[in-house]
Every structure is written in structure tokens, then in C-alpha cells.
N, C-alpha and C. Protein backbone atom coordinates (compact mmCIF):
# COMPACT_ATOMS: atom_id res chain seq x y z
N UNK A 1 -10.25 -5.62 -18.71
CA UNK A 1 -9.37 -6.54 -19.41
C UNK A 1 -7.91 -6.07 -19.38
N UNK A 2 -7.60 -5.03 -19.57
CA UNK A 2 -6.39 -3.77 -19.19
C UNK A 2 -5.59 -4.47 -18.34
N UNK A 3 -6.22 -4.18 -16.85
CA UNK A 3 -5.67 -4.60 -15.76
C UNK A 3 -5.29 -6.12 -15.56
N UNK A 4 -6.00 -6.52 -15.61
CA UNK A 4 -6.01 -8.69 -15.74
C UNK A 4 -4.34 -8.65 -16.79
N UNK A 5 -4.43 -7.96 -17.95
CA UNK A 5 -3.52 -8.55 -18.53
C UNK A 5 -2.36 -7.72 -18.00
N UNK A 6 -2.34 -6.13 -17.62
CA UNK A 6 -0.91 -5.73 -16.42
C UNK A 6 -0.55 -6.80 -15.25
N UNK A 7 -1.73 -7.49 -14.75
CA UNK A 7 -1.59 -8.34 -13.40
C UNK A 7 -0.80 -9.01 -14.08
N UNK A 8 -1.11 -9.85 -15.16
CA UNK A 8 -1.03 -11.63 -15.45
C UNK A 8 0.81 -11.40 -15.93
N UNK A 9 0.75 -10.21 -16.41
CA UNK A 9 2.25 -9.71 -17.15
C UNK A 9 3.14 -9.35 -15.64
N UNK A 10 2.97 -8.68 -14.89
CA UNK A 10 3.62 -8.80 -13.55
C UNK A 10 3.91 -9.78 -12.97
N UNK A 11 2.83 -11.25 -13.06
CA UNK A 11 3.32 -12.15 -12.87
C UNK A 11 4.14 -12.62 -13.10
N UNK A 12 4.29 -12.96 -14.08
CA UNK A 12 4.94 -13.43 -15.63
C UNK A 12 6.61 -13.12 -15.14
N UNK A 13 6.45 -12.10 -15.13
CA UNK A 13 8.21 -11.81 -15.17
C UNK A 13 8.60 -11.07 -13.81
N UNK A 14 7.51 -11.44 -12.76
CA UNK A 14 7.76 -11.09 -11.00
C UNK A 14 7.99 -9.77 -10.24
N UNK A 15 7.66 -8.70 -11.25
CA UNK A 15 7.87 -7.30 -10.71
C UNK A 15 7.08 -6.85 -11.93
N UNK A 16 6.43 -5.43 -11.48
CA UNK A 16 5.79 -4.43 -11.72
C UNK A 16 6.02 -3.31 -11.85
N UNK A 17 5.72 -2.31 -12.86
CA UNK A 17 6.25 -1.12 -13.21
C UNK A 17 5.34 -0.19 -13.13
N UNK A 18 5.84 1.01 -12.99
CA UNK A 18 4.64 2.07 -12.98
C UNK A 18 5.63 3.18 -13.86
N UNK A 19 5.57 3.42 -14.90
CA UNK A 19 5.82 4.48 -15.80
C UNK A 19 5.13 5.99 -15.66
N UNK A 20 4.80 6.73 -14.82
CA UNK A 20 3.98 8.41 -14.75
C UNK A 20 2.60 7.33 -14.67
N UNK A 21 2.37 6.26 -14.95
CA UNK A 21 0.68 6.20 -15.37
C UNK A 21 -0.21 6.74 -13.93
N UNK A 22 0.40 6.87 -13.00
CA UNK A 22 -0.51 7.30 -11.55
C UNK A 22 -0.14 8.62 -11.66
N UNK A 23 1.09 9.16 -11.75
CA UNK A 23 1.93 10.49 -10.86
C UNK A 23 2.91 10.52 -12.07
N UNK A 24 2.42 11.77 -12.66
CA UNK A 24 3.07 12.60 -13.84
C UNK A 24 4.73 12.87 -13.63
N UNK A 25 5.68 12.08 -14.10
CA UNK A 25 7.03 12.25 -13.20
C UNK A 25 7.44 11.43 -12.47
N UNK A 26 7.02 10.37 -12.01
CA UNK A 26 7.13 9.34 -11.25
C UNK A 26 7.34 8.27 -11.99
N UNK A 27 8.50 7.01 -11.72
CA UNK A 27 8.50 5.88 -12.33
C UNK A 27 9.04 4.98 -11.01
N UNK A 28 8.44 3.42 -10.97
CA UNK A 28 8.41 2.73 -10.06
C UNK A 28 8.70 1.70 -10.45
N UNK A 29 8.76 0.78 -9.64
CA UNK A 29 9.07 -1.02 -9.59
C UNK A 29 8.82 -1.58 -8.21
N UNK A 30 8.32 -2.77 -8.39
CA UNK A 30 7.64 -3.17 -7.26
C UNK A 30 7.94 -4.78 -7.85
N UNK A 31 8.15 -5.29 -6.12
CA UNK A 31 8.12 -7.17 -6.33
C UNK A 31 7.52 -7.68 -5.10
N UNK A 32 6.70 -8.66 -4.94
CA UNK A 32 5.80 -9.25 -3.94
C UNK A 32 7.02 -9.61 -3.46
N UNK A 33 6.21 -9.61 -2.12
CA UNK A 33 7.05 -10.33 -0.63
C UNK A 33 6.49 -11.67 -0.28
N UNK A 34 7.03 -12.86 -0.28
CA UNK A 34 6.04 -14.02 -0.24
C UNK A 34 6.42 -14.64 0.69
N UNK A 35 4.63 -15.33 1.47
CA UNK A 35 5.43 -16.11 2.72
C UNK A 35 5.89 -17.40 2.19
N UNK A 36 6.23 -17.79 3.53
CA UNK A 36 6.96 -19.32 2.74
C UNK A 36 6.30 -20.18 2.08
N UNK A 37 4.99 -19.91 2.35
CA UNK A 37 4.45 -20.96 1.62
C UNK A 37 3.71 -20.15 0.06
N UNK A 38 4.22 -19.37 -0.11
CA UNK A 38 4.19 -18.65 -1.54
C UNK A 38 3.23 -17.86 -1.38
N UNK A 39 2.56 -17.45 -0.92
CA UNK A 39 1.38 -16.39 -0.90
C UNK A 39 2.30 -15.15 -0.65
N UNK A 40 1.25 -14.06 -1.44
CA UNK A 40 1.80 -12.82 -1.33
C UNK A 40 1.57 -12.40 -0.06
N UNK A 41 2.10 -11.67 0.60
CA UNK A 41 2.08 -11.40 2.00
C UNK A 41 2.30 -9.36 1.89
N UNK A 42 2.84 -9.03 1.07
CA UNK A 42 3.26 -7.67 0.82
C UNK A 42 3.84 -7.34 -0.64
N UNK A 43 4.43 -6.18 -0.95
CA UNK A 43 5.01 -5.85 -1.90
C UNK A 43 6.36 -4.78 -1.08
N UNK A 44 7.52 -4.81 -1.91
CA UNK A 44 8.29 -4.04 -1.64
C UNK A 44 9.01 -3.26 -2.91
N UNK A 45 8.98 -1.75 -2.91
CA UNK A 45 9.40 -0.94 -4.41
C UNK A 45 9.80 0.34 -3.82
N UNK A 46 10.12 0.70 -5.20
CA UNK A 46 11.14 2.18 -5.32
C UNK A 46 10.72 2.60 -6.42
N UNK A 47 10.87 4.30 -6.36
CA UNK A 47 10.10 5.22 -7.18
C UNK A 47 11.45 6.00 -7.25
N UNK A 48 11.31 6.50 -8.50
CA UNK A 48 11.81 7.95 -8.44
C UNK A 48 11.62 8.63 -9.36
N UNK A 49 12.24 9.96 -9.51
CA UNK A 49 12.15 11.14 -10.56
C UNK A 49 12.03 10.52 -11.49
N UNK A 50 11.24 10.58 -12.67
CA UNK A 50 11.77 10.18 -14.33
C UNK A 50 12.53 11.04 -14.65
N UNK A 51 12.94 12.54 -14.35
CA UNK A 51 14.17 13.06 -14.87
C UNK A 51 15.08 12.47 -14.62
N UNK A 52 15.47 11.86 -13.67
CA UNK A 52 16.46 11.27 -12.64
C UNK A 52 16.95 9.51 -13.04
N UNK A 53 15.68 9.08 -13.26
CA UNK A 53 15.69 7.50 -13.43
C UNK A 53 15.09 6.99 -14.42
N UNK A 54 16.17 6.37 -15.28
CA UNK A 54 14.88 5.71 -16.69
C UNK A 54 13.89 3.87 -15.99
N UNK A 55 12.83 3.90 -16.87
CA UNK A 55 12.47 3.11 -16.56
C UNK A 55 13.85 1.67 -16.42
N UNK A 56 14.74 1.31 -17.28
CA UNK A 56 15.57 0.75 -17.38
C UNK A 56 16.40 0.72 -16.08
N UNK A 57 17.18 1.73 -15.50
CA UNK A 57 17.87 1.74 -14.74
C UNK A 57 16.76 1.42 -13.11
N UNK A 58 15.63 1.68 -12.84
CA UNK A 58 14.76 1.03 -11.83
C UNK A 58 14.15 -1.02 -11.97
N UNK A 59 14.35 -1.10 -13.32
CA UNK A 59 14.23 -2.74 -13.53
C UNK A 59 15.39 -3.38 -13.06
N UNK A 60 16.55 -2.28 -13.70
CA UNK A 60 17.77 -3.20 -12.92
C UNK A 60 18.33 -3.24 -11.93
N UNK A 61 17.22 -2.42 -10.62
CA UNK A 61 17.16 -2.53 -9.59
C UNK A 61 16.42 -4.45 -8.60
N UNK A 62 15.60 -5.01 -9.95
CA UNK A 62 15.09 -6.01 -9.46
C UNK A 62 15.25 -6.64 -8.99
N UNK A 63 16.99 -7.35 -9.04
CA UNK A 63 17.17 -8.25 -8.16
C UNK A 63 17.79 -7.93 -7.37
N UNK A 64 17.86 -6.60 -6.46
CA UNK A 64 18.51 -6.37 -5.39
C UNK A 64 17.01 -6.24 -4.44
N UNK A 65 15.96 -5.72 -4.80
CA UNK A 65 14.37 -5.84 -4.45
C UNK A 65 14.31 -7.60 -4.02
N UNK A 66 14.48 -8.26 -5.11
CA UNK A 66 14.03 -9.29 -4.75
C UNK A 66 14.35 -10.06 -4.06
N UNK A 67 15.67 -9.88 -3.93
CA UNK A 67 16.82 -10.55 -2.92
C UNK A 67 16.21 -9.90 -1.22
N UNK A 68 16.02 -8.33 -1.21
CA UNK A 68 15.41 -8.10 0.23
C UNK A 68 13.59 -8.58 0.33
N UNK A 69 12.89 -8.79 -0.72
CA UNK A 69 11.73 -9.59 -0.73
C UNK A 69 11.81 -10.81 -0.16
N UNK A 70 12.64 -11.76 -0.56
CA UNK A 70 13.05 -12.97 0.01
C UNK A 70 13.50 -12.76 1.41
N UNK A 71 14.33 -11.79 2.16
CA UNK A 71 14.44 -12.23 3.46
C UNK A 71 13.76 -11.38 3.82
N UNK A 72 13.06 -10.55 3.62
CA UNK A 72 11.68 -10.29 4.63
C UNK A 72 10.75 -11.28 4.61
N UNK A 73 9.97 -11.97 3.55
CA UNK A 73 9.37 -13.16 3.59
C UNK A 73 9.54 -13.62 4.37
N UNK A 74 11.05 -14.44 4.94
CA UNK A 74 11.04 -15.52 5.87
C UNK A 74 11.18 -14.66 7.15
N UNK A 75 11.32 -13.35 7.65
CA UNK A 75 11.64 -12.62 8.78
C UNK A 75 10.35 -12.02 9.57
N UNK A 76 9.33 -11.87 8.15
CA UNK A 76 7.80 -10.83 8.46
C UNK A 76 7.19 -11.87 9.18
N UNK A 77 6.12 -11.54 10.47
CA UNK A 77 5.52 -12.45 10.38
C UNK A 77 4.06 -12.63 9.76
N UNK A 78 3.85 -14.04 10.24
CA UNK A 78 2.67 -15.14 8.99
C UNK A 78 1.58 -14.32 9.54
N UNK A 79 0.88 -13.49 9.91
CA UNK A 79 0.05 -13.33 9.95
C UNK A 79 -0.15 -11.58 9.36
């Protein structure tokens, strides 16, 4: 039930976080790559140090992610 509601919440607001919960020290963000016809096709993200990077300052990485999500979408190909 955990996971369903991390998925449904990633949805929700189009990127994904990873706080240490995998890798003790590690914090991430991640946003699907979609083909044109909206299916996920990939994900594209960035990690770094948590000494280094608050979760905050990697969210407000999102729309520069999402902006290169969008033209890989239309560049990757459909298969």
C-alpha cells in the first residue's frame, strides 16, 4: 500500500524523490520521459550528496529535468 501511494503521489505532482531511503547519503529526483503519445518511455534524474544538496535545492532542479524530458521524448525513439 506504501508504494501505490509513493507511485500515485509521483504522479500527482510529476517527479519523484528519493531522500537516503535506498543509499544512506544520497538524495534524488527523477521525471518520466514521455512519448508523444504520453506513455512513459524512460525516466531522467539527478542524485547527489545530502551533505552537498538539500532535498529542496534538487526539486528545484525540476523544471530544468523536465524541460530536457520533453525534448528527449520527441528525439528518443518509439520503440
Amino acid at each position: 500500500m506504501v508504494l501505490r501511494a509513493d507511485v500515485a503521489r509521483a504522479a500527482e505532482r510529476g517527479y519523484a524523490t528519493a531522500d537516503e531511503e535506498h543509499h544512506p547519503g544520497l538524495r534524488a529526483v527523477a521525471v518520466p520521459i514521455l512519448r508523444p503519445d504520453g506513455s512513459v518511455f524512460a525516466a531522467l534524474s539527478t542524485a547527489a550528496p545530502a551533505f552537498r544538496r538539500s532535498m529542496d535545492d534538487l526539486v528545484a532542479m525540476v523544471p530544468l529535468l523536465q524541460a530536457a524530458a520533453s525534448e528527449l521524448g520527441v528525439r528518443l525513439p518509439a520503440r
